[in-house]
PDB file of N, CA and C in Angstrom:
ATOM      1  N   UNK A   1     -25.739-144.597  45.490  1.00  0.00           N
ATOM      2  CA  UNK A   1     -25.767-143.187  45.768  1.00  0.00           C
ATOM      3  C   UNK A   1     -24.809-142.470  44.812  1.00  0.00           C
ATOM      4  N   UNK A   2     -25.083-141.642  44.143  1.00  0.00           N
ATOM      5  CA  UNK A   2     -24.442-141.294  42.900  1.00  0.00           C
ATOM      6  C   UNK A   2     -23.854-139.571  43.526  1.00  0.00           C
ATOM      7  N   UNK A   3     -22.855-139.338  43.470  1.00  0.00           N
ATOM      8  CA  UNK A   3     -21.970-138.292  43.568  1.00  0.00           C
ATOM      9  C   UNK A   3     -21.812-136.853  43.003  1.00  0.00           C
ATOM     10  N   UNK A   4     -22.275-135.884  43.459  1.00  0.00           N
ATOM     11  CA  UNK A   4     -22.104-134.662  42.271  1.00  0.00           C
ATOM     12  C   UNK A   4     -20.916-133.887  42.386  1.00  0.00           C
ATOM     13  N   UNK A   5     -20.871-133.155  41.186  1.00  0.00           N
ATOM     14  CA  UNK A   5     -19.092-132.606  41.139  1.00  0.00           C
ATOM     15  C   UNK A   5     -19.212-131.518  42.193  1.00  0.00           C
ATOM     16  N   UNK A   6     -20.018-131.161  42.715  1.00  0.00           N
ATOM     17  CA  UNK A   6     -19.626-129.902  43.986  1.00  0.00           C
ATOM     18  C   UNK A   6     -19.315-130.696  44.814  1.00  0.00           C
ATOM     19  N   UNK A   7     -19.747-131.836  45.182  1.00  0.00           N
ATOM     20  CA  UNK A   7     -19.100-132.832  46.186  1.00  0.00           C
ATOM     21  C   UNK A   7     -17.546-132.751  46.329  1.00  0.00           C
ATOM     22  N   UNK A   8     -17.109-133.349  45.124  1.00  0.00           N
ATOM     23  CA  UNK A   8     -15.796-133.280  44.890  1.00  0.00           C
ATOM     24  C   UNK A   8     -14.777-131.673  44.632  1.00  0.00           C
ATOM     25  N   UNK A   9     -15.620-130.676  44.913  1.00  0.00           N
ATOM     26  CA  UNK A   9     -14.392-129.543  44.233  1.00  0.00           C
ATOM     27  C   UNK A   9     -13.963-129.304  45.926  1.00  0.00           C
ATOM     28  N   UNK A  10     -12.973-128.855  46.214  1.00  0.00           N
ATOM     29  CA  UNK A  10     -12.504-128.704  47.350  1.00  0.00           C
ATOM     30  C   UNK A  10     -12.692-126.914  47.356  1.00  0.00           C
ATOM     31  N   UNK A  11     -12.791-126.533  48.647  1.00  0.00           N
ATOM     32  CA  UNK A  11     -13.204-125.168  49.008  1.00  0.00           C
ATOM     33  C   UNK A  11     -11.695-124.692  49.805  1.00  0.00           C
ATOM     34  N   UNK A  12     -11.565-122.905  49.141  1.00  0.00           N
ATOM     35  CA  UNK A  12     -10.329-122.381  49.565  1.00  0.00           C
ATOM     36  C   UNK A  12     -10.719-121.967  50.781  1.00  0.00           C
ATOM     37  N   UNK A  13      -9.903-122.089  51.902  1.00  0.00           N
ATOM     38  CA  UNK A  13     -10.327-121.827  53.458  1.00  0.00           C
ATOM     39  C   UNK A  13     -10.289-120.040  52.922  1.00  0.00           C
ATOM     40  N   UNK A  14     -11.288-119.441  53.967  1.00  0.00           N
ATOM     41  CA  UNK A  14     -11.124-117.698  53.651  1.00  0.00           C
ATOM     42  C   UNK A  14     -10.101-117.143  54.319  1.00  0.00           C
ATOM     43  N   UNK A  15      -9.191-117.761  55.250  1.00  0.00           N
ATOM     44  CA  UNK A  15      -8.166-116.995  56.267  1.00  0.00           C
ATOM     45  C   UNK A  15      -6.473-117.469  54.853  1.00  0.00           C
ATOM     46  N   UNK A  16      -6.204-118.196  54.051  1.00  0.00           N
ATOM     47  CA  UNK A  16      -5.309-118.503  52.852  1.00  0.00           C
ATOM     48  C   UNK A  16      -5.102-117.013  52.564  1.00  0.00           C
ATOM     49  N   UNK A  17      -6.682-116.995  52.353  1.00  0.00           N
ATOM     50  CA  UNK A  17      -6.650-115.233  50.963  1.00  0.00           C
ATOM     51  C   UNK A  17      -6.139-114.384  51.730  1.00  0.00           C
ATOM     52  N   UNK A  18      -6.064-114.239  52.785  1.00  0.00           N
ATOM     53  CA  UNK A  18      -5.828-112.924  54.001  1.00  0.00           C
ATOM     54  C   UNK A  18      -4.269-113.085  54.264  1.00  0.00           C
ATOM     55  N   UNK A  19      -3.812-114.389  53.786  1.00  0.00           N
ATOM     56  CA  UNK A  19      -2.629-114.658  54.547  1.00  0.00           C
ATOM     57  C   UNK A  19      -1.702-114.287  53.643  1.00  0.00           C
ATOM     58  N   UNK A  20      -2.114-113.942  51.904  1.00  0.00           N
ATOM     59  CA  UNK A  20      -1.274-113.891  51.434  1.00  0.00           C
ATOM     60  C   UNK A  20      -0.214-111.852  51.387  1.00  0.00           C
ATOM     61  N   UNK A  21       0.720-111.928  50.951  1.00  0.00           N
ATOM     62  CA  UNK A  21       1.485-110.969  51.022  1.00  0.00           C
ATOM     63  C   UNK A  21       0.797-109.683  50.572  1.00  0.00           C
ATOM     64  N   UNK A  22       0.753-108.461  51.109  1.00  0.00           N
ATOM     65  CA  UNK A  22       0.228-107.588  50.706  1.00  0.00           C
ATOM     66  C   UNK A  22       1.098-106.812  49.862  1.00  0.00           C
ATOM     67  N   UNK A  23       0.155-105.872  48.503  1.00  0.00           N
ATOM     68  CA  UNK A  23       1.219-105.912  47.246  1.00  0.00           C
ATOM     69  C   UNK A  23       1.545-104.455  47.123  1.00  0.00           C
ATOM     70  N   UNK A  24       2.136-103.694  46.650  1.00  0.00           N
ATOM     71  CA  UNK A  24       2.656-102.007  46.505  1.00  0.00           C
ATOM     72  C   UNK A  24       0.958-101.727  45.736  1.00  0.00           C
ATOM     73  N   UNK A  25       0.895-100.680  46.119  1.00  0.00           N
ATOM     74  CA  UNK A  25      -0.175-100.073  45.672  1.00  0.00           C
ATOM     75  C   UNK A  25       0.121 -99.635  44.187  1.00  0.00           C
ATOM     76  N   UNK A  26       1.062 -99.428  43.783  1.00  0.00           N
ATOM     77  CA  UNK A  26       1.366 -99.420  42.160  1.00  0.00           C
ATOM     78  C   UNK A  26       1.571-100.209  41.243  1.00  0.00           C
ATOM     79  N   UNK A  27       0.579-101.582  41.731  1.00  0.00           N
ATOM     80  CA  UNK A  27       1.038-102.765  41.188  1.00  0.00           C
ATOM     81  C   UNK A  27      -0.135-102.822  39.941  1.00  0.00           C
ATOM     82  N   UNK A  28      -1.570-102.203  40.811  1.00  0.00           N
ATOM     83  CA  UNK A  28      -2.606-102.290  40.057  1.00  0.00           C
ATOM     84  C   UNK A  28      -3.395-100.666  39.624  1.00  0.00           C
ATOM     85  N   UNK A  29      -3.297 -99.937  38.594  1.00  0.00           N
ATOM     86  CA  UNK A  29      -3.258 -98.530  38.877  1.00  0.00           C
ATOM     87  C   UNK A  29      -5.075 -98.403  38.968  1.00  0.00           C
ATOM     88  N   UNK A  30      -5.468 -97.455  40.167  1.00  0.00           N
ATOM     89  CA  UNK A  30      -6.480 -97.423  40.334  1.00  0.00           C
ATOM     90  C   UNK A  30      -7.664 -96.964  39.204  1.00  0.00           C
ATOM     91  N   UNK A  31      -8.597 -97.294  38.410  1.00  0.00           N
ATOM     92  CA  UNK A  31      -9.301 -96.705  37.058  1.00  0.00           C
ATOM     93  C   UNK A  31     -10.399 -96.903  37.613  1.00  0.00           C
ATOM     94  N   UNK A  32     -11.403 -95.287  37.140  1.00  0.00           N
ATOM     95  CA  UNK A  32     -12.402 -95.012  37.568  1.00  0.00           C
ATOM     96  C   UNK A  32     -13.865 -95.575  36.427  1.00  0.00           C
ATOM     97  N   UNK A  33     -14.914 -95.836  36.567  1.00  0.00           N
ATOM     98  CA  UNK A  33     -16.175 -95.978  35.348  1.00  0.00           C
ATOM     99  C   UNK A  33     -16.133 -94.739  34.929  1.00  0.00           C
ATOM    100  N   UNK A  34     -17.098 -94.683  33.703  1.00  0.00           N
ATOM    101  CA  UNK A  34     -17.112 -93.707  33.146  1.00  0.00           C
ATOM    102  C   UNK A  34     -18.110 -92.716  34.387  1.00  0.00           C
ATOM    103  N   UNK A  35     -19.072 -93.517  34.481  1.00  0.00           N
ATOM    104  CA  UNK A  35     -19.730 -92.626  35.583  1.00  0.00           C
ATOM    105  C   UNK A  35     -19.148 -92.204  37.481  1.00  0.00           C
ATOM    106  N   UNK A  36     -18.421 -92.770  37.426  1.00  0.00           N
ATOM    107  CA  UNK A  36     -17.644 -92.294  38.926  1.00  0.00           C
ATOM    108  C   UNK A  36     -16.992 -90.959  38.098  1.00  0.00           C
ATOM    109  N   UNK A  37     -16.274 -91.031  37.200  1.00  0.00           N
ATOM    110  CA  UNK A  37     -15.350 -89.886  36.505  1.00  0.00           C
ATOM    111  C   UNK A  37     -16.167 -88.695  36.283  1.00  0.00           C
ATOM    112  N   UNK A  38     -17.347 -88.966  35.849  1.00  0.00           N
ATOM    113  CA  UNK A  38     -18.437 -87.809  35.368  1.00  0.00           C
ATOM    114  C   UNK A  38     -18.705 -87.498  36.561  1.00  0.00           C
ATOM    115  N   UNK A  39     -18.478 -87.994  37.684  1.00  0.00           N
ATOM    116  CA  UNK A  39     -19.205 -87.205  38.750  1.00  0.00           C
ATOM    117  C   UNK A  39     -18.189 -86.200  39.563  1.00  0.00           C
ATOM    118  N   UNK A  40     -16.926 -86.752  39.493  1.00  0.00           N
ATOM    119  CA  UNK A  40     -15.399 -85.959  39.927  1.00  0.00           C
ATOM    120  C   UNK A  40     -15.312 -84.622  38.610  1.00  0.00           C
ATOM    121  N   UNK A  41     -15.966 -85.046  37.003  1.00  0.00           N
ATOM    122  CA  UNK A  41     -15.534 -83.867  36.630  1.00  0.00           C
ATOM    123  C   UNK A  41     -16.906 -82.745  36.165  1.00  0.00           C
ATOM    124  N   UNK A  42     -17.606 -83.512  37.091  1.00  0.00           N
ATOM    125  CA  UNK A  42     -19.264 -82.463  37.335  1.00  0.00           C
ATOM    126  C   UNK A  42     -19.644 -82.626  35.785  1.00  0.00           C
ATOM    127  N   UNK A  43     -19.678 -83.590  34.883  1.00  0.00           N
ATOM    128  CA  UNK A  43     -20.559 -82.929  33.433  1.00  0.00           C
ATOM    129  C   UNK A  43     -21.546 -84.509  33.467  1.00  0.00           C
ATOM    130  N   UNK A  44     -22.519 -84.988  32.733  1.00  0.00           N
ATOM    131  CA  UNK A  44     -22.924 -85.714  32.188  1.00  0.00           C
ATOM    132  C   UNK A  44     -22.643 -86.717  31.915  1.00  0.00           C
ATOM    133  N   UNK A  45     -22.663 -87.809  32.416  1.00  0.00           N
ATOM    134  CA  UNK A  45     -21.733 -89.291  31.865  1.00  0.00           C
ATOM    135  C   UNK A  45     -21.929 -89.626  30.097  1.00  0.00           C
ATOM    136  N   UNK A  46     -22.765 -89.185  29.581  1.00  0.00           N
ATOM    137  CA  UNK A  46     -22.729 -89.100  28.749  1.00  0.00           C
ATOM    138  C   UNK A  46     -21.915 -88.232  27.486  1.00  0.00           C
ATOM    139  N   UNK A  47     -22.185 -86.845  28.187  1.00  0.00           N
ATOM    140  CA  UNK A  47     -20.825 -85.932  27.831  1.00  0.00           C
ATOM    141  C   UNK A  47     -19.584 -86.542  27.675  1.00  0.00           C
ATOM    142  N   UNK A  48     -19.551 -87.104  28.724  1.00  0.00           N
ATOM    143  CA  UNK A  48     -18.138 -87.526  29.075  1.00  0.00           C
ATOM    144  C   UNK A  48     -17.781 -89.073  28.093  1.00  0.00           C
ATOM    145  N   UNK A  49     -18.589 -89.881  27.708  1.00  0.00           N
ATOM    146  CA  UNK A  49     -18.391 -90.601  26.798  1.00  0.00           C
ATOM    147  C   UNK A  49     -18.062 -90.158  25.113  1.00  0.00           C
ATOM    148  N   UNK A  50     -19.001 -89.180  25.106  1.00  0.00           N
ATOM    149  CA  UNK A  50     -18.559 -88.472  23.848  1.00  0.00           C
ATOM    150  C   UNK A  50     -17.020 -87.930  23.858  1.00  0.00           C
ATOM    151  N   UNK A  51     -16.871 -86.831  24.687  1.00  0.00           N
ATOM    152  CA  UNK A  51     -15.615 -86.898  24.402  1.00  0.00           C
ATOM    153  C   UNK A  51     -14.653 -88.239  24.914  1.00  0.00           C
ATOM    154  N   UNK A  52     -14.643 -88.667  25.247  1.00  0.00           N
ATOM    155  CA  UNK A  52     -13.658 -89.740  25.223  1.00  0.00           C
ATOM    156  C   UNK A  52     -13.407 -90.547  23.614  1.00  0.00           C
ATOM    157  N   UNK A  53     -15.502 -90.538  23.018  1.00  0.00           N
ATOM    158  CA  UNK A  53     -14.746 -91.471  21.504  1.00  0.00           C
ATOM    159  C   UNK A  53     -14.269 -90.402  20.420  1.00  0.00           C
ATOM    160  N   UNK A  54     -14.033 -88.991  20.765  1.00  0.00           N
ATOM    161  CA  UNK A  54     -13.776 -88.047  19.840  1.00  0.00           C
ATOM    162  C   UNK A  54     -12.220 -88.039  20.198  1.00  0.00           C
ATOM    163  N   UNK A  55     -11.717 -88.105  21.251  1.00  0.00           N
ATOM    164  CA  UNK A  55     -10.127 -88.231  21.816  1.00  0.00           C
ATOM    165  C   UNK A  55      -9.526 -86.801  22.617  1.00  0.00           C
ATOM    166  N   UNK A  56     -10.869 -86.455  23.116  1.00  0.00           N
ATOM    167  CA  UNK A  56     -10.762 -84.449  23.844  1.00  0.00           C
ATOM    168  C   UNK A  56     -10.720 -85.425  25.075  1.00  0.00           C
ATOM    169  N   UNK A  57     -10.678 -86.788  26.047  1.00  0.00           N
ATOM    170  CA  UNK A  57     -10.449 -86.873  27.058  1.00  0.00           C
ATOM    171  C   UNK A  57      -9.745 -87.931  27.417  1.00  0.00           C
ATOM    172  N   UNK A  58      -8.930 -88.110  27.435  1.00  0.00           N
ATOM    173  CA  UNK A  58      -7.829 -89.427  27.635  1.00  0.00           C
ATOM    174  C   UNK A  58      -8.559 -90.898  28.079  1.00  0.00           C
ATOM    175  N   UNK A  59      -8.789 -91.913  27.713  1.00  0.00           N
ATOM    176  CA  UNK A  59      -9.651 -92.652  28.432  1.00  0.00           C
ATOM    177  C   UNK A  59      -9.226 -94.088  27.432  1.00  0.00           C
ATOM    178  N   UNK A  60      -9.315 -95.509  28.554  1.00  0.00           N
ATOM    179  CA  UNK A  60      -9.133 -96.731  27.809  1.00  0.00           C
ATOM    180  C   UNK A  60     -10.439 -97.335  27.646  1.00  0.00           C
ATOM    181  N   UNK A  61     -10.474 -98.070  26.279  1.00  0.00           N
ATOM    182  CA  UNK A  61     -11.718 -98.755  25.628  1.00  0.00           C
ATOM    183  C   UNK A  61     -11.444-100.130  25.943  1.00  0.00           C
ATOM    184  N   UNK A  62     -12.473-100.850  26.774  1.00  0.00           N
ATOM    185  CA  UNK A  62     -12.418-102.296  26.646  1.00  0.00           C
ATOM    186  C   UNK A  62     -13.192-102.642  25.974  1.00  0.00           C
ATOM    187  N   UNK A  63     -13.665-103.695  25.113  1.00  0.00           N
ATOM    188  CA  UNK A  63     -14.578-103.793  25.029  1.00  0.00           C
ATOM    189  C   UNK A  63     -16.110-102.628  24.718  1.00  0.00           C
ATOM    190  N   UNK A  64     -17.050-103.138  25.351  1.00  0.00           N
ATOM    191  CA  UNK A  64     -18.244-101.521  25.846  1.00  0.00           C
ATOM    192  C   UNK A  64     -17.831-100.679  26.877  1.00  0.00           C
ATOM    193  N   UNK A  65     -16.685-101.184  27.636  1.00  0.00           N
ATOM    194  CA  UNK A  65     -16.595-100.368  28.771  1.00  0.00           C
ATOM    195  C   UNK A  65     -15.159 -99.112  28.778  1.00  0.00           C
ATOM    196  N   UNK A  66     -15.479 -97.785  29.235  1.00  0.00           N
ATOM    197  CA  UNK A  66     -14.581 -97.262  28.906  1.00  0.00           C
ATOM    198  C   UNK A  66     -14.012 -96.605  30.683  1.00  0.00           C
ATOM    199  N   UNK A  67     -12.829 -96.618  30.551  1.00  0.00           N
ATOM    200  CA  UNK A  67     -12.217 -96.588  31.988  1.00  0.00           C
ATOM    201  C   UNK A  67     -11.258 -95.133  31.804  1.00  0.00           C
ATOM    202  N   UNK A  68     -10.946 -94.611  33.050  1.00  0.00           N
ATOM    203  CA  UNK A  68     -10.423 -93.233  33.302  1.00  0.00           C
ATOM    204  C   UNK A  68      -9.722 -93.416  34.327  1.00  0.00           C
ATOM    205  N   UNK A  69      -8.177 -92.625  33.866  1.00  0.00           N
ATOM    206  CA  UNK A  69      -7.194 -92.330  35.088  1.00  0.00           C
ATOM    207  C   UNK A  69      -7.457 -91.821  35.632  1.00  0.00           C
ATOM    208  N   UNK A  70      -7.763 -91.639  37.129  1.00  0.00           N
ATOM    209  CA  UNK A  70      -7.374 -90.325  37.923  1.00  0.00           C
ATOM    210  C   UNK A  70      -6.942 -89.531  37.862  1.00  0.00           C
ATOM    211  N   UNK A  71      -6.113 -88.302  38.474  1.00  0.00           N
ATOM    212  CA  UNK A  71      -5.223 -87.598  38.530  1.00  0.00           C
ATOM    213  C   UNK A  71      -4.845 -87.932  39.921  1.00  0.00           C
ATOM    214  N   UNK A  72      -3.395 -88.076  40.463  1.00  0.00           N
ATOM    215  CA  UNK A  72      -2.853 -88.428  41.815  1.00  0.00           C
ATOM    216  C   UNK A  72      -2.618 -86.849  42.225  1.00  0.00           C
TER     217      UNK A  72
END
C-alpha cells in the first residue's frame, strides 16, 4: 500500500489561528483596489488609473496592481 504526501502533511487545528494574540490595527495599514477607490471617489476606475500613472493621485504600484490609501 503505497502512501501519498497529503497523508503525511499534518493539518493546523482552526481554533490555534483564533488563539493567537490580536494585533494594533496599525500594524497593517488598510489599502483600497483601484476599483473600491473609484467608487469612494465617484469617477471611473479607469480615470482613476490614469491619473495614478501620470502622479495627479497618490497611489502604490505592485506589480499590475495598483493600491490606494484611504483618508482616516
Amino acid at each position: 500500500m503505497a502512501t501519498s504526501q497529503h497523508s503525511q502533511l499534518s493539518v493546523v487545528p482552526e481554533t490555534s489561528r483564533r488563539e493567537r494574540p490580536a494585533q494594533p490595527d496599525d500594524v497593517f495599514e488598510p489599502l483600497l483596489e483601484y476599483k473600491e477607490a473609484a467608487v469612494l471617489l465617484r469617477i471611473h476606475p479607469k480615470t482613476l488609473l490614469a491619473k495614478a500613472r501620470s502622479g495627479e493621485v497618490p497611489a502604490i504600484h505592485v506589480g499590475r496592481l495598483w493600491w490606494f490609501r484611504p483618508l482616516r
